[in-house]
Protein backbone atom coordinates (compact mmCIF):
# COMPACT_ATOMS: atom_id res chain seq x y z
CA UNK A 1 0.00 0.00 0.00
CA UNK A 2 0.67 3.09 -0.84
CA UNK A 3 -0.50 5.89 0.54
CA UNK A 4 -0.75 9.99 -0.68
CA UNK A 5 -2.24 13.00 0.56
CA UNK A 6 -4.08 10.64 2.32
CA UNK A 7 -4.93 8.40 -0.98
CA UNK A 8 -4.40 4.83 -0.29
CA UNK A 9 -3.40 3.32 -3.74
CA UNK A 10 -3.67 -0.40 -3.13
CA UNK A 11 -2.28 -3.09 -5.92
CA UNK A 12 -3.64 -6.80 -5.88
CA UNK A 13 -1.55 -8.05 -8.44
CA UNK A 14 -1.42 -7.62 -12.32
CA UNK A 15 -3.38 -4.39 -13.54
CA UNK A 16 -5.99 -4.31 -10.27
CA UNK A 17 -5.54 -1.29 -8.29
CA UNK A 18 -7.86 0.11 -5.27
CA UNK A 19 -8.00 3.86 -4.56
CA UNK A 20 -9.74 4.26 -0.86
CA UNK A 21 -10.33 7.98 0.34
CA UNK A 22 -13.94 9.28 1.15
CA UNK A 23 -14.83 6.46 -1.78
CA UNK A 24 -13.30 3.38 -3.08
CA UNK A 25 -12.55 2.65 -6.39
CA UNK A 26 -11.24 -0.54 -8.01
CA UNK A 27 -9.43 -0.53 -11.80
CA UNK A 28 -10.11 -3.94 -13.52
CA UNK A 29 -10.21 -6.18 -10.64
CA UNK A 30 -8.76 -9.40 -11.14
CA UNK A 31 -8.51 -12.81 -8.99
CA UNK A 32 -9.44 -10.88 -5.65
CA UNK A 33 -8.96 -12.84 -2.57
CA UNK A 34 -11.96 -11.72 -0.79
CA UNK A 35 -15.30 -9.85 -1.11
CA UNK A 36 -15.95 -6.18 -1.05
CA UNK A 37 -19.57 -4.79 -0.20
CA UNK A 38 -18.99 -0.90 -0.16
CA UNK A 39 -17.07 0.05 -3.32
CA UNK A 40 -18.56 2.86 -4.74
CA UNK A 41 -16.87 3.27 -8.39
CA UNK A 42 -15.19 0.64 -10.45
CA UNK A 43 -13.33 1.23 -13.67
CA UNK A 44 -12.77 -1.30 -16.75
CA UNK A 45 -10.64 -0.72 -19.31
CA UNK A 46 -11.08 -3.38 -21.86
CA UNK A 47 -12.80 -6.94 -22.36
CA UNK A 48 -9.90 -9.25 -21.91
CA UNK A 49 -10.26 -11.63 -19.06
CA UNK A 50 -7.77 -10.40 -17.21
CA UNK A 51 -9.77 -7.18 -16.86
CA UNK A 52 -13.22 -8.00 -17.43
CA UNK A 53 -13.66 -10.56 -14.95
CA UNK A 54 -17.23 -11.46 -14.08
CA UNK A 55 -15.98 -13.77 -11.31
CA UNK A 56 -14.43 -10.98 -9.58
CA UNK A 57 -16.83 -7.73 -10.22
CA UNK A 58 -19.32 -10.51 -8.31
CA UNK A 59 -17.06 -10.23 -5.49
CA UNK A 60 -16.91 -6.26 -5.01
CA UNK A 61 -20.02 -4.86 -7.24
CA UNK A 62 -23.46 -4.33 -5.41
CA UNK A 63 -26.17 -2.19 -5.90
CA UNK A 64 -24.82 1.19 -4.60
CA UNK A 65 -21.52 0.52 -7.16
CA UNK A 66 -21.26 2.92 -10.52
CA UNK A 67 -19.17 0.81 -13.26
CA UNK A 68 -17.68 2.68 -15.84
CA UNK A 69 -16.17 0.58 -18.77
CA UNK A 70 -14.52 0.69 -22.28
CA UNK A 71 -17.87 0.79 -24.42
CA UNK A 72 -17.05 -3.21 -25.83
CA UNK A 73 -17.83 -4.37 -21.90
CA UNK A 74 -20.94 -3.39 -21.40
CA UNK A 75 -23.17 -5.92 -22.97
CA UNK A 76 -21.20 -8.16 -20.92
CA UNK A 77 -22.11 -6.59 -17.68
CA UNK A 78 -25.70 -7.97 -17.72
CA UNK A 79 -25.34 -10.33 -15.00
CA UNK A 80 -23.52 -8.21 -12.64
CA UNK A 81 -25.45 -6.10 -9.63
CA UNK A 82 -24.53 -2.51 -10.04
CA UNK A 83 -26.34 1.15 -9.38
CA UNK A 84 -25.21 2.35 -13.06
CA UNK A 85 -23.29 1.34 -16.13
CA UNK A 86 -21.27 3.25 -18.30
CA UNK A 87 -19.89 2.63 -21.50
CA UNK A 88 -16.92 5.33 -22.34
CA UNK A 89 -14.64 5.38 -25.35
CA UNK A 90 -11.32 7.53 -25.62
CA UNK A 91 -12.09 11.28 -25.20
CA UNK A 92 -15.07 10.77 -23.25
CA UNK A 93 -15.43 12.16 -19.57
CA UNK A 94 -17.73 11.66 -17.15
CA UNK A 95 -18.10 12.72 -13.48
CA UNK A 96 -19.17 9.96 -10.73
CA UNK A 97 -19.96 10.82 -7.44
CA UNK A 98 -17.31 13.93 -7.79
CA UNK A 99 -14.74 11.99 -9.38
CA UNK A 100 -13.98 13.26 -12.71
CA UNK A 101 -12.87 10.31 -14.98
CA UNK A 102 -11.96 10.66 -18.38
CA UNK A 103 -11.00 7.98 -21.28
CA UNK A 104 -8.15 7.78 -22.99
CA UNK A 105 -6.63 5.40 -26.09
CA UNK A 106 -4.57 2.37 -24.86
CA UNK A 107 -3.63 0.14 -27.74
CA UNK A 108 -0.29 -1.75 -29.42
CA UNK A 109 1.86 -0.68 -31.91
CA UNK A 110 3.79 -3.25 -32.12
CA UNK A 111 2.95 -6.32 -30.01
CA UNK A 112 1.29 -8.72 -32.39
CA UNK A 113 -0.42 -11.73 -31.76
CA UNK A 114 1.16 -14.36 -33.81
CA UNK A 115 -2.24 -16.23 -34.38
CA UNK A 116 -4.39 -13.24 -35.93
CA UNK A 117 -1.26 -11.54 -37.34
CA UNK A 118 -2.96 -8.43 -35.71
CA UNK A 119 -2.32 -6.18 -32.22
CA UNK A 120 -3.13 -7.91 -28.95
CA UNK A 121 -4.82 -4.66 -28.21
CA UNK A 122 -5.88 -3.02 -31.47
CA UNK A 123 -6.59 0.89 -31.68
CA UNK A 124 -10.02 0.51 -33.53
CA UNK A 125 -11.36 -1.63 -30.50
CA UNK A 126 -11.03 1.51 -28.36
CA UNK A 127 -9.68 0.21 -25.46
CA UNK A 128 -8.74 3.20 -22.86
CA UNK A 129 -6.95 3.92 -20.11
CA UNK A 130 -8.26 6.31 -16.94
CA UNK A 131 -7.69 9.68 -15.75
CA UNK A 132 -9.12 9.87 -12.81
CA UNK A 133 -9.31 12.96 -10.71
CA UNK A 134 -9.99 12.60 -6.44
CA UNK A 135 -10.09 15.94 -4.89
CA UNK A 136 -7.06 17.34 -7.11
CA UNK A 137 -5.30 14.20 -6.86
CA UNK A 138 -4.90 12.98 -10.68
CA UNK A 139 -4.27 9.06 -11.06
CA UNK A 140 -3.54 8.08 -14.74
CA UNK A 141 -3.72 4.30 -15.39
CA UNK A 142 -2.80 3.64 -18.32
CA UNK A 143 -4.64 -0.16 -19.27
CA UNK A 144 -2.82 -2.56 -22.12
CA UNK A 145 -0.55 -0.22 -23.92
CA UNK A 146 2.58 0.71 -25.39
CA UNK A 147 4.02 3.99 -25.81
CA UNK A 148 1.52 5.70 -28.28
CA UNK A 149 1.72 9.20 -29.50
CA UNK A 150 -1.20 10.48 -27.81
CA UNK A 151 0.46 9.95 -24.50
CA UNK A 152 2.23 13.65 -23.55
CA UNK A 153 3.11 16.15 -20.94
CA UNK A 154 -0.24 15.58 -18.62
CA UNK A 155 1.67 15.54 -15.55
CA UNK A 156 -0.71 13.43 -13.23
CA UNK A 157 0.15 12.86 -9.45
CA UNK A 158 0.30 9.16 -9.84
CA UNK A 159 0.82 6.87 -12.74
CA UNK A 160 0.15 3.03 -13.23
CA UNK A 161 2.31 2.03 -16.24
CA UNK A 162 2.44 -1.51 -17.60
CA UNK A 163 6.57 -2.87 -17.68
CA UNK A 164 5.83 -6.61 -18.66
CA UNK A 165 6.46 -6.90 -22.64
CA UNK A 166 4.64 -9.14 -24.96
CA UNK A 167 0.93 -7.61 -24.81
CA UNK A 168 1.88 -4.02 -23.02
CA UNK A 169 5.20 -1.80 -22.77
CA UNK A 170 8.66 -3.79 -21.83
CA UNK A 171 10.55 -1.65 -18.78
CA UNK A 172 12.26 0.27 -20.97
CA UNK A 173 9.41 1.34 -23.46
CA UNK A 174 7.20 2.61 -20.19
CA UNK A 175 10.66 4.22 -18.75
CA UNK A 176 10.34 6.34 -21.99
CA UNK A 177 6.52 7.20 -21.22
CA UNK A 178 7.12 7.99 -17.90
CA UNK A 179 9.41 10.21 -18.97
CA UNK A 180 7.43 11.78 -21.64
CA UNK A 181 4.03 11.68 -18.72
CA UNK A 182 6.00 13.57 -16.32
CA UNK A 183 4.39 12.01 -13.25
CA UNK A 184 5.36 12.61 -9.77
CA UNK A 185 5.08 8.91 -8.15
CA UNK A 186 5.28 6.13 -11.18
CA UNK A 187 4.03 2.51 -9.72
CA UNK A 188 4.69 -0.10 -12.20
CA UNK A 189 2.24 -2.91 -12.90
CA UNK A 190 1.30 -5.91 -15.34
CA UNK A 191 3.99 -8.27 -14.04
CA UNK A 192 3.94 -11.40 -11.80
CA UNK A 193 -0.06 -12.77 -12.82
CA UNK A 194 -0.01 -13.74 -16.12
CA UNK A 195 3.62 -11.98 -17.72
CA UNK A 196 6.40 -10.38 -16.33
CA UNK A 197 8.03 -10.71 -13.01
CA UNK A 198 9.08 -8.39 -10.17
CA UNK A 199 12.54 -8.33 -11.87
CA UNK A 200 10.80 -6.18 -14.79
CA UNK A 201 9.23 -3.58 -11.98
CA UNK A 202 13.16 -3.23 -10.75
CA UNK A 203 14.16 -2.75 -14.29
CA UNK A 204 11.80 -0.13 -14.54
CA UNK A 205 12.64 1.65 -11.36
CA UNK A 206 16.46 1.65 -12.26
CA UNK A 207 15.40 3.67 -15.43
CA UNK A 208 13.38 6.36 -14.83
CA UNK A 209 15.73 9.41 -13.28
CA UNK A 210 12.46 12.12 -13.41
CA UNK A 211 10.53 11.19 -11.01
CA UNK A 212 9.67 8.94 -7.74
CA UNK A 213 9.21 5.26 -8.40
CA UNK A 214 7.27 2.99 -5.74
CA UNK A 215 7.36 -0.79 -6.15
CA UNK A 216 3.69 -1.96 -4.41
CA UNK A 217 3.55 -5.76 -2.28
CA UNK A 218 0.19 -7.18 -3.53
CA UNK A 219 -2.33 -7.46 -1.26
């Protein structure tokens, strides 16, 4: 855990991230040890299991929880208790609860998947990645991505930057977006579930020079 301006940024292990102030908000939970009955916002940012996990929105999603997804995960949401859905593509924004959230493009340029002969994340799916605003506090997760040209000089408080290789950025790929981001705490993630391992989040660390980097213990 992780904790600023009295933010607690919580990682669980791959992309899955917790933000607990005066609300809680989960980013594409994934295998969640336990239950959660008072989140109040939960953010998806594409329809890959690893992000879209029915099994696990059961776990933390009730009737008082806003979901906000990429706009190809909603149809898939039927089954899952919630107070709202929202389907978002890049460039939308939306406020929930008085957390400004806005879209943004996540996709490959070069990470093919050998079996289509096309990107693991494709631009045209319009998959995103979340800026998300708590009382000033600007959290920018990226989702499944490499280093794309729409990514500049936003400057966000906190950002959650993928370091694994084969479907996201290697270390040294989100090194140069950090760099180009201009955050002031970088956390790396997508590493140790399904790709990557903890070596790649060192990696990572040992590159970027502009800014604070925090390695989180899953919880």
């Amino acid at each position: 855990m992780f904790e600023y301006k009295g933010l607690k940024v919580k990682w669980y292990g791959h992309d899955t991230f917790s933000l607990e102030g005066d609300t809680r908000i989960y980013i594409d939970p994934y295998k969640l040890s336990k239950k959660t009955d008072n989140v109040d916002l939960i953010l998806i940012s594409h329809n890959h299991f690893d992000h879209l996990s029915l099994e696990d929105l059961q776990k933390i999603s009730t009737k008082k929880t806003t979901i906000v997804a990429a706009k190809e995960c909603v149809n898939k949401l039927t089954s899952i208790a919630s107070k709202e859905k929202i389907g978002i593509m890049p460039g939308d924004e939306k406020t929930v609860n008085g957390i400004r959230i806005r879209a943004v493009n996540a996709y490959n340029i070069d990470k093919i998947n050998p079996d289509t002969k096309k990107p693991f994340h494709p631009k045209e799916d319009n998959k995103i990645g979340f800026f998300v605003n708590i009382k000033g506090i600007t959290i920018y997760h990226t989702g499944d991505t490499d280093l794309i040209p729409e990514m500049s000089n936003s400057r966000p408080d906190i950002l959650l930057v993928p370091v694994s290789g084969t479907y996201v950025m290697t270390a040294k790929e989100a090194a140069k977006a950090t760099e180009i981001i201009k955050p002031k705490i970088a956390i790396p993630m997508h590493y140790g579930t399904i790709v990557g391992s903890e070596r790649d989040a060192i990696e990572f660390k040992n590159l970027v020079k502009s800014c604070e980097v925090q390695i989180l213990t899953k919880e």
